[in-house]
C-alpha atoms as a PDB file:
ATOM      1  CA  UNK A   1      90.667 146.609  93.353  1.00  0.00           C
ATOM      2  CA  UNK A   2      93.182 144.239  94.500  1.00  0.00           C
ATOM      3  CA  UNK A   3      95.000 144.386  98.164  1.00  0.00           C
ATOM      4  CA  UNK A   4      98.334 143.094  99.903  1.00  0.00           C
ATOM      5  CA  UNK A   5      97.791 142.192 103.374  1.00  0.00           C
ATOM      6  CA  UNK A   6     101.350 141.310 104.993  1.00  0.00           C
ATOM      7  CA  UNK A   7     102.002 140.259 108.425  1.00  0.00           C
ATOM      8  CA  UNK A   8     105.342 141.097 110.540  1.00  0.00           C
ATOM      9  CA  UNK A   9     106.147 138.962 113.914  1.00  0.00           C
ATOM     10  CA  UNK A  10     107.845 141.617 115.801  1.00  0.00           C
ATOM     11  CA  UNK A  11     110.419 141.462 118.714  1.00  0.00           C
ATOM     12  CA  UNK A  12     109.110 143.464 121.831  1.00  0.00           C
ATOM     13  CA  UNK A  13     109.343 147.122 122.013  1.00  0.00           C
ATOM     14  CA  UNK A  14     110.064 147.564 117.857  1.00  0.00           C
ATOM     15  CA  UNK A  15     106.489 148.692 117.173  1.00  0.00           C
ATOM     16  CA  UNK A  16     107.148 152.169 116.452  1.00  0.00           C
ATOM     17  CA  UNK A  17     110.443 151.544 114.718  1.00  0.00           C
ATOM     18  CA  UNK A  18     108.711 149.115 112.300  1.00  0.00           C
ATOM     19  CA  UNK A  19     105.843 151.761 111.764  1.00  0.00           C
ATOM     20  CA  UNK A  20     108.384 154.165 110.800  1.00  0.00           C
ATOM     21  CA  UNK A  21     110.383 151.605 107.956  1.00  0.00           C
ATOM     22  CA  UNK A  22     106.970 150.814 106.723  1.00  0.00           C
ATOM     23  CA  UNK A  23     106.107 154.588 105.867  1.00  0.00           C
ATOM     24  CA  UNK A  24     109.754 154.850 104.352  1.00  0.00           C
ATOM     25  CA  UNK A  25     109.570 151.833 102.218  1.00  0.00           C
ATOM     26  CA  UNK A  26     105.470 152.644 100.959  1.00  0.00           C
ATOM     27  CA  UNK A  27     106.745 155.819  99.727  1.00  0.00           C
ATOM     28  CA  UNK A  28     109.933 155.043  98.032  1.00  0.00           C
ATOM     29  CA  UNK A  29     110.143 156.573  94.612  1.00  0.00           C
ATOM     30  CA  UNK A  30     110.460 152.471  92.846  1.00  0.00           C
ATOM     31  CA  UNK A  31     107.174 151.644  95.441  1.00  0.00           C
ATOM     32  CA  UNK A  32     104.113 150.417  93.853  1.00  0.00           C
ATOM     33  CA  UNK A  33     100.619 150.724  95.242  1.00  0.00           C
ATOM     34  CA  UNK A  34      99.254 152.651  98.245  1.00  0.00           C
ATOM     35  CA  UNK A  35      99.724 152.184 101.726  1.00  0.00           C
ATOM     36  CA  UNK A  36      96.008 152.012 103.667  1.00  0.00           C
ATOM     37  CA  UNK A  37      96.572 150.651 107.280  1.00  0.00           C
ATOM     38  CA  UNK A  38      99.235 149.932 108.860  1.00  0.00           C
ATOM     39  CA  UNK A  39      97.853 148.219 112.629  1.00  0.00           C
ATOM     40  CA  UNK A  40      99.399 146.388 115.582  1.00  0.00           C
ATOM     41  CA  UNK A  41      97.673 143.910 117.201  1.00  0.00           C
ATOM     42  CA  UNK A  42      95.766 144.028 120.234  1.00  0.00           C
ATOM     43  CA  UNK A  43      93.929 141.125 120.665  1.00  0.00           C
ATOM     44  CA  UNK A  44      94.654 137.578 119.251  1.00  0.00           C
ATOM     45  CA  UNK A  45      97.838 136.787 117.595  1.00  0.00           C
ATOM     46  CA  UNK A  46      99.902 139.089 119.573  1.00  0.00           C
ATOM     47  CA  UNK A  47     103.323 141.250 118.502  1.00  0.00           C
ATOM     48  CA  UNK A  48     102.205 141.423 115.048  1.00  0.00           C
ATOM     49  CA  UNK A  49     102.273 144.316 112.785  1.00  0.00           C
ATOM     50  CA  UNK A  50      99.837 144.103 109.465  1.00  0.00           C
ATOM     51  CA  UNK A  51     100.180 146.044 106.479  1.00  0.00           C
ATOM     52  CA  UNK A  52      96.942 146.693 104.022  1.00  0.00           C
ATOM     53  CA  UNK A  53      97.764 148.297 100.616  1.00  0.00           C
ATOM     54  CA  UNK A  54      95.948 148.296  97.220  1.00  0.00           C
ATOM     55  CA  UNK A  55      96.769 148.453  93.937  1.00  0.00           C
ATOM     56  CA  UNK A  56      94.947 148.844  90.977  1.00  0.00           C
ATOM     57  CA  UNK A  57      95.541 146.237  89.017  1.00  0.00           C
ATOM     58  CA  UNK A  58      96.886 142.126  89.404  1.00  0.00           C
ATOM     59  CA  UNK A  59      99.802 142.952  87.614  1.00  0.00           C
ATOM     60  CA  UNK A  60     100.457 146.029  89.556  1.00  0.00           C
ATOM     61  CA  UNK A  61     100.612 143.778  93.042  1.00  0.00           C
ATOM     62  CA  UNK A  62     102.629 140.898  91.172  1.00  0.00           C
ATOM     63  CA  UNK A  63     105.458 143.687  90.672  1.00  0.00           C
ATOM     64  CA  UNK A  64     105.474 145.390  94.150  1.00  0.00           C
ATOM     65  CA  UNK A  65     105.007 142.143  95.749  1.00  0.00           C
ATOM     66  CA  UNK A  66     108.741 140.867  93.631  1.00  0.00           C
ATOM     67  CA  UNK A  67     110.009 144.122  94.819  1.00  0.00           C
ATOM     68  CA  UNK A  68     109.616 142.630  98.567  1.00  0.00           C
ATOM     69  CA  UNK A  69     111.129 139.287  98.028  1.00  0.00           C
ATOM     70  CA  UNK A  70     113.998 140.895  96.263  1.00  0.00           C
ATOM     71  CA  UNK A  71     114.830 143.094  99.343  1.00  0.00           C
ATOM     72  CA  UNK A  72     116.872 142.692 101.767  1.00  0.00           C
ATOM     73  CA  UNK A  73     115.209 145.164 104.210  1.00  0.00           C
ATOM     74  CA  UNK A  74     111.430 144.749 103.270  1.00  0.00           C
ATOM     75  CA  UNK A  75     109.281 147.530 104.666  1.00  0.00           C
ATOM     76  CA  UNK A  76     112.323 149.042 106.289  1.00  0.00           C
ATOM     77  CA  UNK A  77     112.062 146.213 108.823  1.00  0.00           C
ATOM     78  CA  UNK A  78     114.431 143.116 107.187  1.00  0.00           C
ATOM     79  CA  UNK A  79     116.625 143.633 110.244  1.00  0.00           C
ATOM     80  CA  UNK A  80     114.255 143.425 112.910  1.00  0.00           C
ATOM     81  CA  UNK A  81     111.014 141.589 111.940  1.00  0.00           C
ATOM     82  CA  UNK A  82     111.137 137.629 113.109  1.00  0.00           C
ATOM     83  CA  UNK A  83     108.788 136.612 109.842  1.00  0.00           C
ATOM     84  CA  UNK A  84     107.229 137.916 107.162  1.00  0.00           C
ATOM     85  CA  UNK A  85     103.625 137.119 105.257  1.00  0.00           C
ATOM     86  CA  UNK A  86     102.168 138.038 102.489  1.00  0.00           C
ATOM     87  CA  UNK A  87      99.014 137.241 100.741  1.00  0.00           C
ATOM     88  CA  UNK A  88      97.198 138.724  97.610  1.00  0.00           C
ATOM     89  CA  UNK A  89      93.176 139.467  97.349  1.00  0.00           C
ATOM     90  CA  UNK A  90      90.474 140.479  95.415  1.00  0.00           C
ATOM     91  CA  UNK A  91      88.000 143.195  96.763  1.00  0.00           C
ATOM     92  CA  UNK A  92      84.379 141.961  96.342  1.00  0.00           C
ATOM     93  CA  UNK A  93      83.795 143.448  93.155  1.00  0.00           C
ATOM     94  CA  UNK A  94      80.098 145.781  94.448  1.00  0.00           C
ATOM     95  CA  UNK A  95      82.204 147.513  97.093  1.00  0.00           C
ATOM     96  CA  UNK A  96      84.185 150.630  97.073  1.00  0.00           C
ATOM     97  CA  UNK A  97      87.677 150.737  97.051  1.00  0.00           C
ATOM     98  CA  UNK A  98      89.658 151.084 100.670  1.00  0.00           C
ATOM     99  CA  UNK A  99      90.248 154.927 101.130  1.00  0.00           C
ATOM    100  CA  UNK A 100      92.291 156.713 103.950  1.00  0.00           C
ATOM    101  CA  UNK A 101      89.951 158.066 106.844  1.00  0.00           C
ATOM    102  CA  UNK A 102      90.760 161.619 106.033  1.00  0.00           C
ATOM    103  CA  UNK A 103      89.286 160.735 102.591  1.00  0.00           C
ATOM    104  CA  UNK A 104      86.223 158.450 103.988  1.00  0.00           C
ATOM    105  CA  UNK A 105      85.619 160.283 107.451  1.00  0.00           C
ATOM    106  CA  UNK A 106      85.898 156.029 108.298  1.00  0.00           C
ATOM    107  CA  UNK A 107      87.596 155.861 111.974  1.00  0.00           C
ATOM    108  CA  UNK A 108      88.340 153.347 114.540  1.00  0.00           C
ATOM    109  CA  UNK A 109      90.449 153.468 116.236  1.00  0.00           C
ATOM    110  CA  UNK A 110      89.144 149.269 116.555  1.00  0.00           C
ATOM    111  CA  UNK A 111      89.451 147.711 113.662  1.00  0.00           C
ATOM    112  CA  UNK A 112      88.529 143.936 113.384  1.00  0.00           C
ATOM    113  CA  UNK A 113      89.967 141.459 111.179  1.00  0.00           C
ATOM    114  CA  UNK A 114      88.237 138.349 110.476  1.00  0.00           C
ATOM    115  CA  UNK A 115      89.145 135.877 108.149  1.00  0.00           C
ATOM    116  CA  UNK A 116      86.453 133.083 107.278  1.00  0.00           C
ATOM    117  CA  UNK A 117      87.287 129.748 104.692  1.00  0.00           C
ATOM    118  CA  UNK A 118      84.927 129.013 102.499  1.00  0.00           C
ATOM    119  CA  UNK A 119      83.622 125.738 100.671  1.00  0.00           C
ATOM    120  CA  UNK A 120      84.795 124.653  97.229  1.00  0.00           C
ATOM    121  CA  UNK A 121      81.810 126.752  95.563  1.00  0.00           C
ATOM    122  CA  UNK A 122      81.364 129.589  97.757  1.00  0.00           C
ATOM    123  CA  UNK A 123      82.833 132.073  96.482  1.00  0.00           C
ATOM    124  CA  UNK A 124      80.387 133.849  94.279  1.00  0.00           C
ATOM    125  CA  UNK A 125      77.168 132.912  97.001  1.00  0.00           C
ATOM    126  CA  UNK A 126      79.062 134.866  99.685  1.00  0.00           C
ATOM    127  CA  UNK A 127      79.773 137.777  97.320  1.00  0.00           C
ATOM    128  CA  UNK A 128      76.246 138.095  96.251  1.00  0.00           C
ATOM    129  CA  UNK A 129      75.192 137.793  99.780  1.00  0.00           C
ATOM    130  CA  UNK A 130      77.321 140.529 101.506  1.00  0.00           C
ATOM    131  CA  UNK A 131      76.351 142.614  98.262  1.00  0.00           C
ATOM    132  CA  UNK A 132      72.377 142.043  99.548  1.00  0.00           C
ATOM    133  CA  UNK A 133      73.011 142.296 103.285  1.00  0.00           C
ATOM    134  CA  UNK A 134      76.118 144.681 104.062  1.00  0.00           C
ATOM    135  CA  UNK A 135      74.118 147.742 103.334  1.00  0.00           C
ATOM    136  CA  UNK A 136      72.052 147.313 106.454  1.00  0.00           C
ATOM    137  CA  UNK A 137      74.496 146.149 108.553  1.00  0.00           C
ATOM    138  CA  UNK A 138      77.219 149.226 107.584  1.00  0.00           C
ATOM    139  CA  UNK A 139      73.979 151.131 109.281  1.00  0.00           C
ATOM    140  CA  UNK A 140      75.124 149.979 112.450  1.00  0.00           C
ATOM    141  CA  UNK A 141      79.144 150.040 112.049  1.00  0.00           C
ATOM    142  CA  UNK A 142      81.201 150.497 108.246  1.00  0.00           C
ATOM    143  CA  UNK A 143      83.005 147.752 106.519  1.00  0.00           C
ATOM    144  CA  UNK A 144      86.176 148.497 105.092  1.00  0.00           C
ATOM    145  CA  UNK A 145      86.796 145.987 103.155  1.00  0.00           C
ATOM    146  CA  UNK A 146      85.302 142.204 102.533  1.00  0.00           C
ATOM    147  CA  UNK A 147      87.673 140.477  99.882  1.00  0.00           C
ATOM    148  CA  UNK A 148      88.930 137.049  98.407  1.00  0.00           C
ATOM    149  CA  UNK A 149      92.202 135.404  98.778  1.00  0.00           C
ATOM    150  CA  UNK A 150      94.270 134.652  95.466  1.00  0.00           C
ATOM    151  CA  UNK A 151      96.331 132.431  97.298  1.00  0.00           C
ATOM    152  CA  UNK A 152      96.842 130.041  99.947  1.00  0.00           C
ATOM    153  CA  UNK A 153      93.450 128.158 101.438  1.00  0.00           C
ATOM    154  CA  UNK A 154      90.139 129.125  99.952  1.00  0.00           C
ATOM    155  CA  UNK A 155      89.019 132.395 102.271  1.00  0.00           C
ATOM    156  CA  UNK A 156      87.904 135.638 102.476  1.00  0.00           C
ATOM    157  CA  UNK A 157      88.832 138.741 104.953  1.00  0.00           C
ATOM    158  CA  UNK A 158      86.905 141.616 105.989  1.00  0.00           C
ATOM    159  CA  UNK A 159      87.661 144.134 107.873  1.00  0.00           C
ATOM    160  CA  UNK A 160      85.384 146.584 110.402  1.00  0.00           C
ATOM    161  CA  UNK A 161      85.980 149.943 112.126  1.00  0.00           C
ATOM    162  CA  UNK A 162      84.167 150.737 115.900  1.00  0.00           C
ATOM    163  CA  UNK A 163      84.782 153.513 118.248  1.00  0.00           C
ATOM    164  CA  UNK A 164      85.415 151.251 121.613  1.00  0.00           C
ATOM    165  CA  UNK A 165      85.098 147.595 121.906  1.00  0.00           C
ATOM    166  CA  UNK A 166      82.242 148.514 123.782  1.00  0.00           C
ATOM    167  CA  UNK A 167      80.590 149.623 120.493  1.00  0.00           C
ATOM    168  CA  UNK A 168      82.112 146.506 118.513  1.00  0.00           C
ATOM    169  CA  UNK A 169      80.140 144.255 120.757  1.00  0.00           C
ATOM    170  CA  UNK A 170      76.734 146.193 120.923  1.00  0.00           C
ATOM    171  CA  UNK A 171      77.167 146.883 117.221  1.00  0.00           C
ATOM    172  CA  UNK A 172      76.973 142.698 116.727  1.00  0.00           C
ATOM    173  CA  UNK A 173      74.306 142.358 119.319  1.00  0.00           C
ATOM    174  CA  UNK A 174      72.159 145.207 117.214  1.00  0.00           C
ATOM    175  CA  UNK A 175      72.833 143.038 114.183  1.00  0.00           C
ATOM    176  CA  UNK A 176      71.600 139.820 114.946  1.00  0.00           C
ATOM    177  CA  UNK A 177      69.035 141.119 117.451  1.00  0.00           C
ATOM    178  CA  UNK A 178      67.573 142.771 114.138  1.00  0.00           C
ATOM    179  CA  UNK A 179      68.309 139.882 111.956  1.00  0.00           C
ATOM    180  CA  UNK A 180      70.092 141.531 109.313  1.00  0.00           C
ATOM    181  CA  UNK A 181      73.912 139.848 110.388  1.00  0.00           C
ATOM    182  CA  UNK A 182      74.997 137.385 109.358  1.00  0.00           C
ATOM    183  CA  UNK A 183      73.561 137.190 106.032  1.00  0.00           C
ATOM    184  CA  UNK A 184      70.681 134.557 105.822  1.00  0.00           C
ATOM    185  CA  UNK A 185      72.404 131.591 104.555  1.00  0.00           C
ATOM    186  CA  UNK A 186      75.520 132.641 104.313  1.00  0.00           C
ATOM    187  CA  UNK A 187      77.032 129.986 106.963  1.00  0.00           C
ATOM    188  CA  UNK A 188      76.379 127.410 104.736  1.00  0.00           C
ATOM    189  CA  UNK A 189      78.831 128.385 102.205  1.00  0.00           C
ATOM    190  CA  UNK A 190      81.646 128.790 104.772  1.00  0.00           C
ATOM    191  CA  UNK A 191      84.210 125.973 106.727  1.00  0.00           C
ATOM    192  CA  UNK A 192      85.184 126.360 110.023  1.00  0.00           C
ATOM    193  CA  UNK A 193      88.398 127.764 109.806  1.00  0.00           C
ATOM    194  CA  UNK A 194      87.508 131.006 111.183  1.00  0.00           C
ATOM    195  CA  UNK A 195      89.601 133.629 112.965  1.00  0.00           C
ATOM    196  CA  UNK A 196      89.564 136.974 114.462  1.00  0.00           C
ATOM    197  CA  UNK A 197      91.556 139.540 115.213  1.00  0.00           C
ATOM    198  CA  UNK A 198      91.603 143.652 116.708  1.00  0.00           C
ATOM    199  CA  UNK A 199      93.949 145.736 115.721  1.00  0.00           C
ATOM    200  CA  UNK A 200      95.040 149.062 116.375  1.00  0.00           C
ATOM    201  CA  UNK A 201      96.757 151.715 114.101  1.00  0.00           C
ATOM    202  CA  UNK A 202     100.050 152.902 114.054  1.00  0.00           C
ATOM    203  CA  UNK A 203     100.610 156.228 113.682  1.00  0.00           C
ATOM    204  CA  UNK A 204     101.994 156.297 110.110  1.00  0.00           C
ATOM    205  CA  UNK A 205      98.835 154.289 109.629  1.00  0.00           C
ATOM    206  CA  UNK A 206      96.306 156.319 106.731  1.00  0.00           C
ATOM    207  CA  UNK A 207      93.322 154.105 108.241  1.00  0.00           C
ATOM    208  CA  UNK A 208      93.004 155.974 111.549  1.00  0.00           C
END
């Protein structure tokens, strides 16, 4: 499964508007893909709207992702948005594809983003790792999604659902207190360039 993750800078007070064009412009009749969140953010980089859909194949995403540079009103928010970014990715290759909650009973209404670089070489040790240790840790809270960049700096995103940010932070307690997070050598294979951020969906978004 491959996935478009784009990020909109937003001016204050737009939120809702900008939910609203993405819907519109996800469901056009020429629209490739399927829109699966749709968050604002809460914590971190504020004023920022991101945008998760997948597509089925590469070639699939190549076409959509022309369709948005060609536009002059991409996701229904060309007049309003203050930049635009996209990137392409690969889902690890053991995990199931990113469903709608009404499809995967998967809720937040927290979801965290965290985006990790990895060392020249890492890329198939961390995907064998997660495949080993994400089981046990989804005991504790799900994963949506762990997958790699196709562009841009060596990295991977993944992406977690929690209740509260309560249970975010007792869920990561639980995990190392029990030793199964993070996976047992898995730091090695990864740089510093680490970031983190919770978002919160809109309500056009199909990740609730």
């Amino acid at each position: 499964m491959f996935y478009e993750m784009s990020t909109m800078t937003l001016p204050f007070g737009t939120a809702a508007q900008a939910a609203n064009g993405v819907q519109q412009y996800a469901a056009a009749p020429e629209a490739g893909g399927e829109l699966l969140g749709c968050w604002f953010t809460d914590i971190g980089t504020l004023n920022q709207m991101i945008v998760l859909r997948g597509f089925a194949t590469l070639s699939d995403l190549q076409t959509e992702r022309e369709r948005t540079q060609q536009s002059n009103n991409a996701f229904g928010c060309g007049a309003i948005f203050q930049s635009l970014e996209q990137h392409s990715y690969r889902g690890f290759p053991w995990m199931t594809p990113v469903r709608p909650s009404a499809e995967s009973g998967i809720n937040g209404p927290v979801y965290e983003i965290r985006t990790y670089g990895i060392k020249p070489g890492g890329v198939q040790a961390t995907i064998d790792l997660w495949q080993e240790y994400v089981p046990a840790r989804e005991q504790i809270s799900p994963c949506i999604v762990a997958m790699v960049a196709l562009d841009g700096a060596l990295r991977f995103t993944n992406i977690w659902a929690y209740p509260t940010l309560d249970a975010r932070s007792k869920a990561r307690l639980d995990a190392v207190t029990q030793g199964i997070w993070p996976p047992k050598g898995g730091p090695a294979h990864l740089t510093t360039a680490m970031t983190s951020i919770i978002a919160m969906p809109t309500t056009v978004s199909p990740l609730k």
